[in-house]
PDB file of N, CA and C in Angstrom:
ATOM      1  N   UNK A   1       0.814  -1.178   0.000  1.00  0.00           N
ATOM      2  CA  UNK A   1       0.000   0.000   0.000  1.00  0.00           C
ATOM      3  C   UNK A   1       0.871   1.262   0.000  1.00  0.00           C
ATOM      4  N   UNK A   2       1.632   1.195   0.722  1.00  0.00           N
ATOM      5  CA  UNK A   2       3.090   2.126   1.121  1.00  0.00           C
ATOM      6  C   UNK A   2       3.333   2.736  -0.550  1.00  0.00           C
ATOM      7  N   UNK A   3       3.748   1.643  -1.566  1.00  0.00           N
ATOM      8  CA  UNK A   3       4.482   2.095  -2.419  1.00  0.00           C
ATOM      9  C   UNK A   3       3.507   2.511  -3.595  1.00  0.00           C
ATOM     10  N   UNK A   4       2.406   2.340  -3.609  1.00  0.00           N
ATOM     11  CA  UNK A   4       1.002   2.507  -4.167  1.00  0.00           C
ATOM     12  C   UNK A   4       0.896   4.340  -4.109  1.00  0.00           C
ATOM     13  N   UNK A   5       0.851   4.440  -2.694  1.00  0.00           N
ATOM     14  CA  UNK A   5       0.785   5.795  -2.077  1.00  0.00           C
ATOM     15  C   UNK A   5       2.158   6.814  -2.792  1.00  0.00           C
ATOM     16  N   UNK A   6       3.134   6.226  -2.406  1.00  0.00           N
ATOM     17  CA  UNK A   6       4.714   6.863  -3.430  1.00  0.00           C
ATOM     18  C   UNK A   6       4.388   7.069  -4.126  1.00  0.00           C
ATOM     19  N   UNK A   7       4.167   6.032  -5.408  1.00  0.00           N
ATOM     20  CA  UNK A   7       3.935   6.244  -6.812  1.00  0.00           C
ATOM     21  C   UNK A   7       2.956   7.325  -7.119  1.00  0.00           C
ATOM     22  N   UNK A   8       1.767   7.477  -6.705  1.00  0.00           N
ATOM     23  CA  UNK A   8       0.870   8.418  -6.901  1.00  0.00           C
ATOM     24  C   UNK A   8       1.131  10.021  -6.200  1.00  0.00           C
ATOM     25  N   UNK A   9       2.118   9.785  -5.556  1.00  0.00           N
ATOM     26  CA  UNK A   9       2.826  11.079  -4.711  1.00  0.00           C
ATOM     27  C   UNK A   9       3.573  11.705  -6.373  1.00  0.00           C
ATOM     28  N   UNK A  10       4.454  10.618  -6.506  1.00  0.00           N
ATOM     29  CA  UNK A  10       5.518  10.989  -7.525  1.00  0.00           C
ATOM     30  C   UNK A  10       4.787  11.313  -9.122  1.00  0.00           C
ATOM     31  N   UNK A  11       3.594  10.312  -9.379  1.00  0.00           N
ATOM     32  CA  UNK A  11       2.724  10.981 -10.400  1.00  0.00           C
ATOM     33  C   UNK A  11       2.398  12.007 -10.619  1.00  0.00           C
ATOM     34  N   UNK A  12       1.529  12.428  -9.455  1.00  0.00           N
ATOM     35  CA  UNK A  12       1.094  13.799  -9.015  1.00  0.00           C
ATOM     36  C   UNK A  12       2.502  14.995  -9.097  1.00  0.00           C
ATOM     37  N   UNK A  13       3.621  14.770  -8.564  1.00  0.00           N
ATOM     38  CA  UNK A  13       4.613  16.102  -8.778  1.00  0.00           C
ATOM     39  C   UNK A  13       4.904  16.191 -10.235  1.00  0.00           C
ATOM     40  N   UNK A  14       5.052  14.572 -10.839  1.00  0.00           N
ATOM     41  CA  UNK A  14       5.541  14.676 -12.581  1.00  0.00           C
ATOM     42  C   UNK A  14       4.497  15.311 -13.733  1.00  0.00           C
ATOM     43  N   UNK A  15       3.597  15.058 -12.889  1.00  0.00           N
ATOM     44  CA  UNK A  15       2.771  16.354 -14.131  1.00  0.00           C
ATOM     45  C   UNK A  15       2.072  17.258 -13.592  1.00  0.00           C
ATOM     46  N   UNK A  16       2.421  18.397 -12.138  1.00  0.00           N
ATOM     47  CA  UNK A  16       2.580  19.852 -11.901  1.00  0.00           C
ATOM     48  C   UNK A  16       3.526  19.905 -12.622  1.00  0.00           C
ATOM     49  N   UNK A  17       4.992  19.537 -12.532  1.00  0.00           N
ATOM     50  CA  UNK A  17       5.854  20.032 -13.180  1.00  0.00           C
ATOM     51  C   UNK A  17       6.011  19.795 -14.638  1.00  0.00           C
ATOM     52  N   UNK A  18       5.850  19.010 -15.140  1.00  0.00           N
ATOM     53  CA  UNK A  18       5.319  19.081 -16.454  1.00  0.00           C
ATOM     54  C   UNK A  18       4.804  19.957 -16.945  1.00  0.00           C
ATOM     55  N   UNK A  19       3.462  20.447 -15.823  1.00  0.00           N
ATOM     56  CA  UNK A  19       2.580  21.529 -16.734  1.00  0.00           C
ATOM     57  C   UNK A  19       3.252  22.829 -16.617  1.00  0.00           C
ATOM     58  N   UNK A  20       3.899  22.746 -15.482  1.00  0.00           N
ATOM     59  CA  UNK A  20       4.087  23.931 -14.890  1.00  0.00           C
ATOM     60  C   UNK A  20       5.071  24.666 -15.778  1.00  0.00           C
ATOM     61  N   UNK A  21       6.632  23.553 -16.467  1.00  0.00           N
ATOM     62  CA  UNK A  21       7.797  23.795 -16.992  1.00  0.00           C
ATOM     63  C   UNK A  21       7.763  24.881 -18.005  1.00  0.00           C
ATOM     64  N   UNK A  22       6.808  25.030 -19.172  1.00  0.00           N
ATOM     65  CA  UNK A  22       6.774  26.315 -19.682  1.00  0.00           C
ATOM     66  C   UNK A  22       6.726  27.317 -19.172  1.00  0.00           C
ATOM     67  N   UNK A  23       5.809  27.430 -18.378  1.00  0.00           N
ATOM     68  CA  UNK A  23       5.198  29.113 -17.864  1.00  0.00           C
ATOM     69  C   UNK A  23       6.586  29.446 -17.021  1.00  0.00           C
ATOM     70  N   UNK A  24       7.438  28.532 -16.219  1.00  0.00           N
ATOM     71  CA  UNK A  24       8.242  28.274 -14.713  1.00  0.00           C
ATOM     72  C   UNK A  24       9.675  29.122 -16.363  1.00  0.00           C
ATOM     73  N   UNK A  25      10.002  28.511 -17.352  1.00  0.00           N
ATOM     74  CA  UNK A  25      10.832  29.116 -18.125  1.00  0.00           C
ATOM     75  C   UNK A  25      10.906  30.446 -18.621  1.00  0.00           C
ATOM     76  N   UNK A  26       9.382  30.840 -18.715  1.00  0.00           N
ATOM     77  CA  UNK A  26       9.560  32.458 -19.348  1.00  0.00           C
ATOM     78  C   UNK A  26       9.391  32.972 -18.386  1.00  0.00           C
ATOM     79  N   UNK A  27       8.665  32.971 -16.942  1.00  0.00           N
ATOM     80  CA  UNK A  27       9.123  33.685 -16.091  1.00  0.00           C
ATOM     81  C   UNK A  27      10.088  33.718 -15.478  1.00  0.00           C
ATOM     82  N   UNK A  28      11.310  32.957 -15.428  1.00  0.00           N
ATOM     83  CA  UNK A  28      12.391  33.043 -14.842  1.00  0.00           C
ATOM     84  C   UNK A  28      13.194  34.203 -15.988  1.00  0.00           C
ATOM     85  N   UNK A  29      12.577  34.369 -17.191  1.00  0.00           N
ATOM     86  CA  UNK A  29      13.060  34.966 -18.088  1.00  0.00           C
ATOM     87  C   UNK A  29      13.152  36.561 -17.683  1.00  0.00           C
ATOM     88  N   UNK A  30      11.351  36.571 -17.494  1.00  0.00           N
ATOM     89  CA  UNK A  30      11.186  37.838 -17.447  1.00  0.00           C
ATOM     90  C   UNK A  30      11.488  38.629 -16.070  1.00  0.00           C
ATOM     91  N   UNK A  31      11.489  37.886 -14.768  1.00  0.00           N
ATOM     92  CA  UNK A  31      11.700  38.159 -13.471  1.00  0.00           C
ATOM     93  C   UNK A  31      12.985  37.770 -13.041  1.00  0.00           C
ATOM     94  N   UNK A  32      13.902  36.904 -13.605  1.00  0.00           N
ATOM     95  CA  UNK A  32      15.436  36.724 -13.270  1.00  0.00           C
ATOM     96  C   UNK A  32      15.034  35.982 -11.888  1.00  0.00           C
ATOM     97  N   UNK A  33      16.213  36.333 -11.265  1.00  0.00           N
ATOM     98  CA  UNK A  33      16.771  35.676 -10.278  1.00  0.00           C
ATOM     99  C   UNK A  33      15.762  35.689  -8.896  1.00  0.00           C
ATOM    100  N   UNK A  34      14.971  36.395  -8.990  1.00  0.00           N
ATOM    101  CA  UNK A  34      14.163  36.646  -7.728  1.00  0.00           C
ATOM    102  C   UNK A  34      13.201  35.636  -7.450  1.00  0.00           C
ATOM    103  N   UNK A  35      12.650  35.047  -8.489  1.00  0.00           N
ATOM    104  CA  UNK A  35      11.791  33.996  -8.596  1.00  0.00           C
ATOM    105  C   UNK A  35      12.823  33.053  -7.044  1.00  0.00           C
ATOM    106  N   UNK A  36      13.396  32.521  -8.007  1.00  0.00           N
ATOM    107  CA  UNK A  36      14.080  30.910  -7.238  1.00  0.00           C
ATOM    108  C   UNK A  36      14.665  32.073  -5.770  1.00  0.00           C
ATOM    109  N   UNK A  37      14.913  32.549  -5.655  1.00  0.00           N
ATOM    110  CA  UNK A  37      15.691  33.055  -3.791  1.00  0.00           C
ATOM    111  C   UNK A  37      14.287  33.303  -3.020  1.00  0.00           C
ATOM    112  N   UNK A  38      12.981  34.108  -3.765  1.00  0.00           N
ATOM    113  CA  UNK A  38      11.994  34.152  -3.114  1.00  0.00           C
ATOM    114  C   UNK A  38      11.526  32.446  -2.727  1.00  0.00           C
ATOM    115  N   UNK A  39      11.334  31.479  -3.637  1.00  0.00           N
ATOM    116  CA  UNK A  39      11.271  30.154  -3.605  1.00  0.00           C
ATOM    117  C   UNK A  39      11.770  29.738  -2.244  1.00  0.00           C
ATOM    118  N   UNK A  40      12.988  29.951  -2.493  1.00  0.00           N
ATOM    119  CA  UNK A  40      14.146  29.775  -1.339  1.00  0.00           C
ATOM    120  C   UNK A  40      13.454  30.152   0.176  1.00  0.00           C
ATOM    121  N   UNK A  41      13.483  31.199  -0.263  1.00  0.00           N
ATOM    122  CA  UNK A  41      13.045  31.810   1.161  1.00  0.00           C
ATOM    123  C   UNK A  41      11.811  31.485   1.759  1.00  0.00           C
ATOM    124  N   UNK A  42      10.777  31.112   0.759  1.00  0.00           N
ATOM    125  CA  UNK A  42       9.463  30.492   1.482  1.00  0.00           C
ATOM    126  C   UNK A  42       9.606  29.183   2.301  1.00  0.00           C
ATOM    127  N   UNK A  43      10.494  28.934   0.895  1.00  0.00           N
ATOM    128  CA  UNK A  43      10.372  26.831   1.765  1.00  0.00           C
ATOM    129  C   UNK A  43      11.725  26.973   3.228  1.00  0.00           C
ATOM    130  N   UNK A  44      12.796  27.659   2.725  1.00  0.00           N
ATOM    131  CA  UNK A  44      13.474  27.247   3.868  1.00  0.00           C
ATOM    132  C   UNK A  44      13.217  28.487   5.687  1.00  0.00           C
ATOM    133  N   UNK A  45      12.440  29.278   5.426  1.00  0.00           N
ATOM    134  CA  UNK A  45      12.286  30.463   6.241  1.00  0.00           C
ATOM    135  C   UNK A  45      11.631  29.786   7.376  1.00  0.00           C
ATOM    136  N   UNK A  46      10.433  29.018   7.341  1.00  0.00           N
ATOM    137  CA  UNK A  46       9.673  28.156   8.031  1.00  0.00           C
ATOM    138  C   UNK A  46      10.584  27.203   8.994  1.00  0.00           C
ATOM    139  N   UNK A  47      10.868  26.236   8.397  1.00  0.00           N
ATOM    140  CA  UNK A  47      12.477  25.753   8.920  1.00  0.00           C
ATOM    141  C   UNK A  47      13.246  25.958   9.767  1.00  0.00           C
ATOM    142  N   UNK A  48      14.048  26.956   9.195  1.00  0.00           N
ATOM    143  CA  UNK A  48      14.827  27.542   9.819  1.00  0.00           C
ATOM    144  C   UNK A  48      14.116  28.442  11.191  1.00  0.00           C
ATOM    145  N   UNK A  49      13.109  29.225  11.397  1.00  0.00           N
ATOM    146  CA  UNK A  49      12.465  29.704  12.383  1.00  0.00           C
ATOM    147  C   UNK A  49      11.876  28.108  13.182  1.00  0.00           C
ATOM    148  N   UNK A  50      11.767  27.463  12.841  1.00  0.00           N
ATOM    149  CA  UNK A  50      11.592  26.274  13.820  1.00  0.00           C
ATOM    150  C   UNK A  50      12.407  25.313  14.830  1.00  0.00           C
ATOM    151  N   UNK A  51      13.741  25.347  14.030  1.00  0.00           N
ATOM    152  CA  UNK A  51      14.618  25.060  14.507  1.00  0.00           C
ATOM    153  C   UNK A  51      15.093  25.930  15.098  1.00  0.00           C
ATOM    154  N   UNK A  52      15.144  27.273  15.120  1.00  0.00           N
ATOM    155  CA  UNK A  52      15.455  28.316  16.066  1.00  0.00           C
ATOM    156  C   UNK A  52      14.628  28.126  17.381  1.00  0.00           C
ATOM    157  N   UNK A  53      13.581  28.181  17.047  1.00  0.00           N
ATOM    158  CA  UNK A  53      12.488  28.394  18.389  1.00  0.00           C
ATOM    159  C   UNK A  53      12.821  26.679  19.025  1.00  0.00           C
ATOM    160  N   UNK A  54      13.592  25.605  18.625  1.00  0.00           N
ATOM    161  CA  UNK A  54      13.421  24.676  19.156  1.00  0.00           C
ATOM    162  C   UNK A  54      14.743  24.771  19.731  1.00  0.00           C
ATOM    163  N   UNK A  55      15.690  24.958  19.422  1.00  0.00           N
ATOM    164  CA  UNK A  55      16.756  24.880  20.190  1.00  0.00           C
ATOM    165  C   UNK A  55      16.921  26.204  21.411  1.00  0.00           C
ATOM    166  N   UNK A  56      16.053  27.458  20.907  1.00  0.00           N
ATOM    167  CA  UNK A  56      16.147  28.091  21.958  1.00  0.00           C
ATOM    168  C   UNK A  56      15.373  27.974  23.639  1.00  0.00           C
TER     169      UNK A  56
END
C-alpha cells in the first residue's frame, strides 16, 4: 500500500511540473533571479524559524 501511495505522490509532482515547466521558463526569463531566492526563502524560512524556536 506504502508504495502505491509513493507512486501516486511521484505521479502527481511529474505532471505539476510538467505543466508547470513552460510558464516556470519564461518567467524566470522575465523576473530573473528573484523567482528561485523568493522560492528559497518560502520553503526554507519556516524551517529555519523552527529550529530556532526549538533549540532556543
Amino acid at each position: 500500500m506504502q508504495i502505491l501511495k509513493d507512486l501516486g505522490l511521484a505521479v502527481f509532482v511529474a505532471c505539476v511540473g510538467w505543466s508547470a515547466g513552460p510558464d516556470a521558463i519564461s518567467l524566470s526569463r522575465e523576473h530573473g533571479a528573484v523567482l528561485p531566492l523568493i522560492g528559497l526563502a518560502v520553503s526554507l524560512g519556516p524551517a529555519c524559524l523552527s529550529l530556532v524556536a526549538k533549540c532556543a
